[in-house]
C-alpha atoms as a PDB file:
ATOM      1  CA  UNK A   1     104.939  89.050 141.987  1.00  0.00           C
ATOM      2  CA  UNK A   2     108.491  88.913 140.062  1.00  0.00           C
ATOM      3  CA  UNK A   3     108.064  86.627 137.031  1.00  0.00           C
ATOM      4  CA  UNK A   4     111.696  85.770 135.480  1.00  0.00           C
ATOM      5  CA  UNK A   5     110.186  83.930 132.258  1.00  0.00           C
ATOM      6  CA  UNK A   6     107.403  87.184 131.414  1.00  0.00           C
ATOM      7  CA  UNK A   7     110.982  89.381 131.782  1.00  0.00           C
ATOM      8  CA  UNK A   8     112.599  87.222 130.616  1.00  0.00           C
ATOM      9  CA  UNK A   9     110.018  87.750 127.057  1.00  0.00           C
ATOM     10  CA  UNK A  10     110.007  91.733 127.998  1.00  0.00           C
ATOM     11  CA  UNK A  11     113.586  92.282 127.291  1.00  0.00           C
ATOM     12  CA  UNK A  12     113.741  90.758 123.840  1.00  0.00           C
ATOM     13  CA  UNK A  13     113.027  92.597 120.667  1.00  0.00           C
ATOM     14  CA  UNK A  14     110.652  90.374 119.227  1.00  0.00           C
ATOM     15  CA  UNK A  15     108.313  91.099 122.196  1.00  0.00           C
ATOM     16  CA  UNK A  16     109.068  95.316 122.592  1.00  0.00           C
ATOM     17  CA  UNK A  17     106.092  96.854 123.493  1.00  0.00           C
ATOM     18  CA  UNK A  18     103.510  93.656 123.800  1.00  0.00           C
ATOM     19  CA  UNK A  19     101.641  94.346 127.062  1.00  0.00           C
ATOM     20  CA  UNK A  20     102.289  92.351 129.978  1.00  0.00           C
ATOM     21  CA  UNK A  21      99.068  90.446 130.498  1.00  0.00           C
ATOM     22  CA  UNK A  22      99.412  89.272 126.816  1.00  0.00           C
ATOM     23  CA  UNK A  23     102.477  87.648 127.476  1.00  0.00           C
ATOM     24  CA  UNK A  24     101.186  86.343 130.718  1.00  0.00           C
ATOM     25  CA  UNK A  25      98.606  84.567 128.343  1.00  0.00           C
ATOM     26  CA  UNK A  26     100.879  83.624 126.366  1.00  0.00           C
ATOM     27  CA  UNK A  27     103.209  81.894 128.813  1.00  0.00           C
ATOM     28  CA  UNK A  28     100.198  79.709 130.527  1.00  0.00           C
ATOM     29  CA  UNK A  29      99.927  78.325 126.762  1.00  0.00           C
ATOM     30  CA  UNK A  30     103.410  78.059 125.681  1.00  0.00           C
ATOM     31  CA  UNK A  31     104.746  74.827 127.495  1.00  0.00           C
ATOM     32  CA  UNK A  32     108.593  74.987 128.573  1.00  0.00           C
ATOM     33  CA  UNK A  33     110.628  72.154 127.260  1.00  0.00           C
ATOM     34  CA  UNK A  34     114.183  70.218 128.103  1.00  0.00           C
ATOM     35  CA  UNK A  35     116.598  69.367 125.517  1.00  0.00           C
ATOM     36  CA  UNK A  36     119.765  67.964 126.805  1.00  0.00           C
ATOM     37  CA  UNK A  37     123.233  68.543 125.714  1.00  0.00           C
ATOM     38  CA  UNK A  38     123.769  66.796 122.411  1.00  0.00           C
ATOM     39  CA  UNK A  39     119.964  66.283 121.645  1.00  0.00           C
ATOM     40  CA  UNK A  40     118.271  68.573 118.814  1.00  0.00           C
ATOM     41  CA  UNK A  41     115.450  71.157 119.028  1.00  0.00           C
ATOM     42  CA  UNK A  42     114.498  70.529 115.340  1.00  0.00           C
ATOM     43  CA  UNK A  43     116.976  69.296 111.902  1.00  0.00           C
ATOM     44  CA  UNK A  44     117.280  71.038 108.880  1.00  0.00           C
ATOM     45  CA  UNK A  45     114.330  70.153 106.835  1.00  0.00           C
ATOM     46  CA  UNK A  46     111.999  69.063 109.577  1.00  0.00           C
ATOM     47  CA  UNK A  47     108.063  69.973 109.773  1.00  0.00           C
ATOM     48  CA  UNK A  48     108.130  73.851 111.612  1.00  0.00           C
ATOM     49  CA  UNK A  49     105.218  75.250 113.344  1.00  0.00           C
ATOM     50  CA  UNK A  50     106.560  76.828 116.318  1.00  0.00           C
ATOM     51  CA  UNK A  51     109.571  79.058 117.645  1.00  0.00           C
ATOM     52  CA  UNK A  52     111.629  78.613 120.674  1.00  0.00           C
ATOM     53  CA  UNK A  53     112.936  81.675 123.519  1.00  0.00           C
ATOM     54  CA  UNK A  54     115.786  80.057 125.063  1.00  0.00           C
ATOM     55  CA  UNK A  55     115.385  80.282 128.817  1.00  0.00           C
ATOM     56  CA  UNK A  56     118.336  78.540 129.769  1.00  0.00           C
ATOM     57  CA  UNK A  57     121.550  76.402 128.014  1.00  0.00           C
ATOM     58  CA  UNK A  58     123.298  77.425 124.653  1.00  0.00           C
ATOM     59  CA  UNK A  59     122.761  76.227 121.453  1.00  0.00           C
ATOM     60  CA  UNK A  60     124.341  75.674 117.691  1.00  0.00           C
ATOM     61  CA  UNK A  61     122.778  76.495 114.551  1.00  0.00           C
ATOM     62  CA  UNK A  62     124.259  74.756 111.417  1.00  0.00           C
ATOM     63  CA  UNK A  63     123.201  73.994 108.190  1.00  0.00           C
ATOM     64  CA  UNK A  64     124.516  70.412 106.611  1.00  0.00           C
ATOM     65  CA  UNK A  65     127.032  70.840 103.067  1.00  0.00           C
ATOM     66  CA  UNK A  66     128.172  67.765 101.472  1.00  0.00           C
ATOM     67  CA  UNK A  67     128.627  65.686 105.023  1.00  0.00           C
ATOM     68  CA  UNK A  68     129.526  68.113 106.836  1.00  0.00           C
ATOM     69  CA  UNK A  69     128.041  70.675 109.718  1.00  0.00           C
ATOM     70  CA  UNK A  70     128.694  73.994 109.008  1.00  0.00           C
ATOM     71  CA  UNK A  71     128.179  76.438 111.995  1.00  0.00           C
ATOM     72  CA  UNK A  72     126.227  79.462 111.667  1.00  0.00           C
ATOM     73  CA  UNK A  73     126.660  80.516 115.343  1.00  0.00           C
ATOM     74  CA  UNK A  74     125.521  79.803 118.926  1.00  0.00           C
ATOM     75  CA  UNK A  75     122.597  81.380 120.642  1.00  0.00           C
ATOM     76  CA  UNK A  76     121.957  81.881 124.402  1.00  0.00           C
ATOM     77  CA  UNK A  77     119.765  82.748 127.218  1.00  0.00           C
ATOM     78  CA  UNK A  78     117.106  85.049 126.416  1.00  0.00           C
ATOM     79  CA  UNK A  79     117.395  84.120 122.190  1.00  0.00           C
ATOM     80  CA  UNK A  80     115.153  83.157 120.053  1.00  0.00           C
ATOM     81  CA  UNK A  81     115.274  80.804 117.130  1.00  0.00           C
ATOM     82  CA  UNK A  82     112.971  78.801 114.704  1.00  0.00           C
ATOM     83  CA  UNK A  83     110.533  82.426 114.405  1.00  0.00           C
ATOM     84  CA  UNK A  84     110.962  82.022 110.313  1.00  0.00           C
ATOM     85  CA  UNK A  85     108.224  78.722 111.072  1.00  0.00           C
ATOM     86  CA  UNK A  86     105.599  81.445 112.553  1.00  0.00           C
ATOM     87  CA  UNK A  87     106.020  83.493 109.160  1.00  0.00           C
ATOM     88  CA  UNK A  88     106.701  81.312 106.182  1.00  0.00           C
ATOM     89  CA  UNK A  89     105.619  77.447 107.077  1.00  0.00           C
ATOM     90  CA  UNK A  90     108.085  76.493 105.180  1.00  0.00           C
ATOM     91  CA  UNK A  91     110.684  73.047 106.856  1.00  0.00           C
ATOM     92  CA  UNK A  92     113.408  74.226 109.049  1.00  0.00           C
ATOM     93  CA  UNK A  93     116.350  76.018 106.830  1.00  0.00           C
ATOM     94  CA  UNK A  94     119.029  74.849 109.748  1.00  0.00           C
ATOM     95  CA  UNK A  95     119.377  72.112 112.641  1.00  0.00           C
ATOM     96  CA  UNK A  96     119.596  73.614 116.407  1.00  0.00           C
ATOM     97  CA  UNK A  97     121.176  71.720 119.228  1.00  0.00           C
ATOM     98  CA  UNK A  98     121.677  71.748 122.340  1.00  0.00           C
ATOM     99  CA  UNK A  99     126.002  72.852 123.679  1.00  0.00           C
ATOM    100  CA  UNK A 100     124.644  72.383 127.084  1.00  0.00           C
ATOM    101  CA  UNK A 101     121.239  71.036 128.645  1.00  0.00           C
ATOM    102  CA  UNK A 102     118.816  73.809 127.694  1.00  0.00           C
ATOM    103  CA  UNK A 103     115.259  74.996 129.329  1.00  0.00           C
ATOM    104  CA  UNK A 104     112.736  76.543 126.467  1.00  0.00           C
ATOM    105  CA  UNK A 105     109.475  78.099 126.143  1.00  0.00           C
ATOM    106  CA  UNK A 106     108.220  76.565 122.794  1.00  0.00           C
ATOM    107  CA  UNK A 107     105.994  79.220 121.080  1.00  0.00           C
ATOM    108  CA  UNK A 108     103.691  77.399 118.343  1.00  0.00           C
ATOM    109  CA  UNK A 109     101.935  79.216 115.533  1.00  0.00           C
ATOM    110  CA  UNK A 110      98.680  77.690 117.647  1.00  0.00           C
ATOM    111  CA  UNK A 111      99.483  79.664 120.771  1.00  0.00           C
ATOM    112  CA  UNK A 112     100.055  82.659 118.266  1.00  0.00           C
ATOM    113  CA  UNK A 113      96.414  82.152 116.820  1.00  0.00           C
ATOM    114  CA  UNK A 114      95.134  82.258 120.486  1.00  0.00           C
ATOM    115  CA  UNK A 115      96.787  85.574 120.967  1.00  0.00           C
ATOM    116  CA  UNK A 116      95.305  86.670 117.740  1.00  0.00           C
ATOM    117  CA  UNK A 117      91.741  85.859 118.910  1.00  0.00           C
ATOM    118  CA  UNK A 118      92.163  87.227 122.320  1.00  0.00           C
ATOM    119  CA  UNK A 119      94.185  90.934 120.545  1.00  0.00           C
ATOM    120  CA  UNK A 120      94.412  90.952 117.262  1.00  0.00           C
ATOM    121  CA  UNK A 121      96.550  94.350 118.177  1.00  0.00           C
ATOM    122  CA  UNK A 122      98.900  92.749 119.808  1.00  0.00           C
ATOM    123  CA  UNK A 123      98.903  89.547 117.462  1.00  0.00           C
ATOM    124  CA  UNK A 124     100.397  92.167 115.132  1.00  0.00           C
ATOM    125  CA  UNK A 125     102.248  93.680 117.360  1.00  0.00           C
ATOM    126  CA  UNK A 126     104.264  90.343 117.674  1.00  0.00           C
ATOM    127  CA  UNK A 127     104.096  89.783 114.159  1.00  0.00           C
ATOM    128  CA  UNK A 128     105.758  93.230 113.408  1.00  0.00           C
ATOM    129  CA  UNK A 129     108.619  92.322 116.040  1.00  0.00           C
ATOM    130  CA  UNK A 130     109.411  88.996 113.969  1.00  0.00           C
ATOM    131  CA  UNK A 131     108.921  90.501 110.859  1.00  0.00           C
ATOM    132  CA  UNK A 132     111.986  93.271 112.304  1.00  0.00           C
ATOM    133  CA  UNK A 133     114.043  90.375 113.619  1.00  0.00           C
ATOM    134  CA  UNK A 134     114.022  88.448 110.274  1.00  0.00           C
ATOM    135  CA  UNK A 135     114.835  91.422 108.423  1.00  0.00           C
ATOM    136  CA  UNK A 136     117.590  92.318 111.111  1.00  0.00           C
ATOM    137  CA  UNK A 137     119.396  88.825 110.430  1.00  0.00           C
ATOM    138  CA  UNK A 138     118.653  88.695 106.675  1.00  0.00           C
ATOM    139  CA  UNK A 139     120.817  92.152 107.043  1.00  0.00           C
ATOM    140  CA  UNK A 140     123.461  90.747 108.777  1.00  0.00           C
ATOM    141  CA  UNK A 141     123.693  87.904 106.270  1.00  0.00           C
ATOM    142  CA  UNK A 142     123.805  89.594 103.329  1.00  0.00           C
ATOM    143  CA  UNK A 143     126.701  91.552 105.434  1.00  0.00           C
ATOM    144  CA  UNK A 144     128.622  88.546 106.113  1.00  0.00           C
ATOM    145  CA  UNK A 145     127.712  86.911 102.599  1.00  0.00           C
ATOM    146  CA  UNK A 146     129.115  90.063 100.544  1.00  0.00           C
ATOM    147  CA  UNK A 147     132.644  90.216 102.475  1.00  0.00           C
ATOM    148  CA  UNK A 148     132.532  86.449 102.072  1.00  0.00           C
ATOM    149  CA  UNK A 149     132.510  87.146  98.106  1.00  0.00           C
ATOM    150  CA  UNK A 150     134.913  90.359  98.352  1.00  0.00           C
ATOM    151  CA  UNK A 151     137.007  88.324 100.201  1.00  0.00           C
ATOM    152  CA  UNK A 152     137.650  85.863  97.142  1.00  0.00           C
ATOM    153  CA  UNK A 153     137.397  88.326  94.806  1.00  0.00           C
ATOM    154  CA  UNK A 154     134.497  87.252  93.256  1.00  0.00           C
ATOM    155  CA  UNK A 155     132.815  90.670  93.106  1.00  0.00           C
ATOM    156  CA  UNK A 156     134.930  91.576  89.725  1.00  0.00           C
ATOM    157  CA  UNK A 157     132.686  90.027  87.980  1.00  0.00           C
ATOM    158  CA  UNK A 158     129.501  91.381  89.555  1.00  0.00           C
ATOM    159  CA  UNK A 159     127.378  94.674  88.009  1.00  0.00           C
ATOM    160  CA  UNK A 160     129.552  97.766  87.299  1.00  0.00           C
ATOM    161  CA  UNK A 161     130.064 100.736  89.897  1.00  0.00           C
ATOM    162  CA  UNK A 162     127.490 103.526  88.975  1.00  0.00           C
ATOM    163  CA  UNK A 163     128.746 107.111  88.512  1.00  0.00           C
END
């Protein structure tokens, strides 16, 4: 039987090599929510405890600078975003909403705990996978954030060159 939401989970990264019928489990757990266009997933500095695989729709992340929205990009089908609440419980670091109306399969750090007591394998497994997408993005933002300061020419004042 062709399941679009398990391949849907197959063809990301953050669930590579995760056997199927662990994220069949995980799907009858994981409850598959609406946001309209122009409503919010979450806002910077809300509660986190759960990460969303976006099934449908497109979405903005931005982070909020003196009144304003700044735009950190635009996700669609088959991304993920709000993972950094399954690793560091810390309050969301941006605001996501919805460009268009939007279909997605809220993971919570509960369903993640059930998946832990059913395989604690592939628990880590999953873990490993976020861990690798963090670090992926953290990569690309220190990218973005050192041409930002090359750019203005701020590096002339940063540690010498080592010979």
């Amino acid at each position: 039987m062709h399941n679009p939401r398990l391949k849907l989970l197959q063809d990301m990264p953050v669930f590579g090599g995760v056997r199927a019928d662990t994220l069949t489990s995980l799907l009858r757990m994981a409850p598959v929510i609406t946001i309209c266009a122009g409503d919010f997933f979450f806002h910077e500095g809300d509660d986190a405890r759960s990460m969303f695989v976006l099934e449908e729709g497109k979405v903005a992340v931005f982070k909020t600078w003196k009144n304003r929205n700044i735009a950190l990009g635009h996700l669609h089908q088959g991304d993920c975003f709000g993972e950094m609440a399954l690793i560091d419980l810390f309050p969301r670091s941006a605001s996501v909403q919805a460009d268009e109306d939007c279909l997605a399969i809220e993971l919570s750090s509960a369903t993640l705990f059930e998946v832990y007591n059913l395989d604690m394998t592939q628990f880590t497994l999953m873990q490993m996978n976020i861990a690798r997408e963090l670090s992926r993005r953290l990569r690309g933002a220190d990218e973005r954030l050192f041409r930002a300061l090359a750019e203005t020419e701020k590096l002339e004042h940063s540690l010498p060159i080592w010979t």
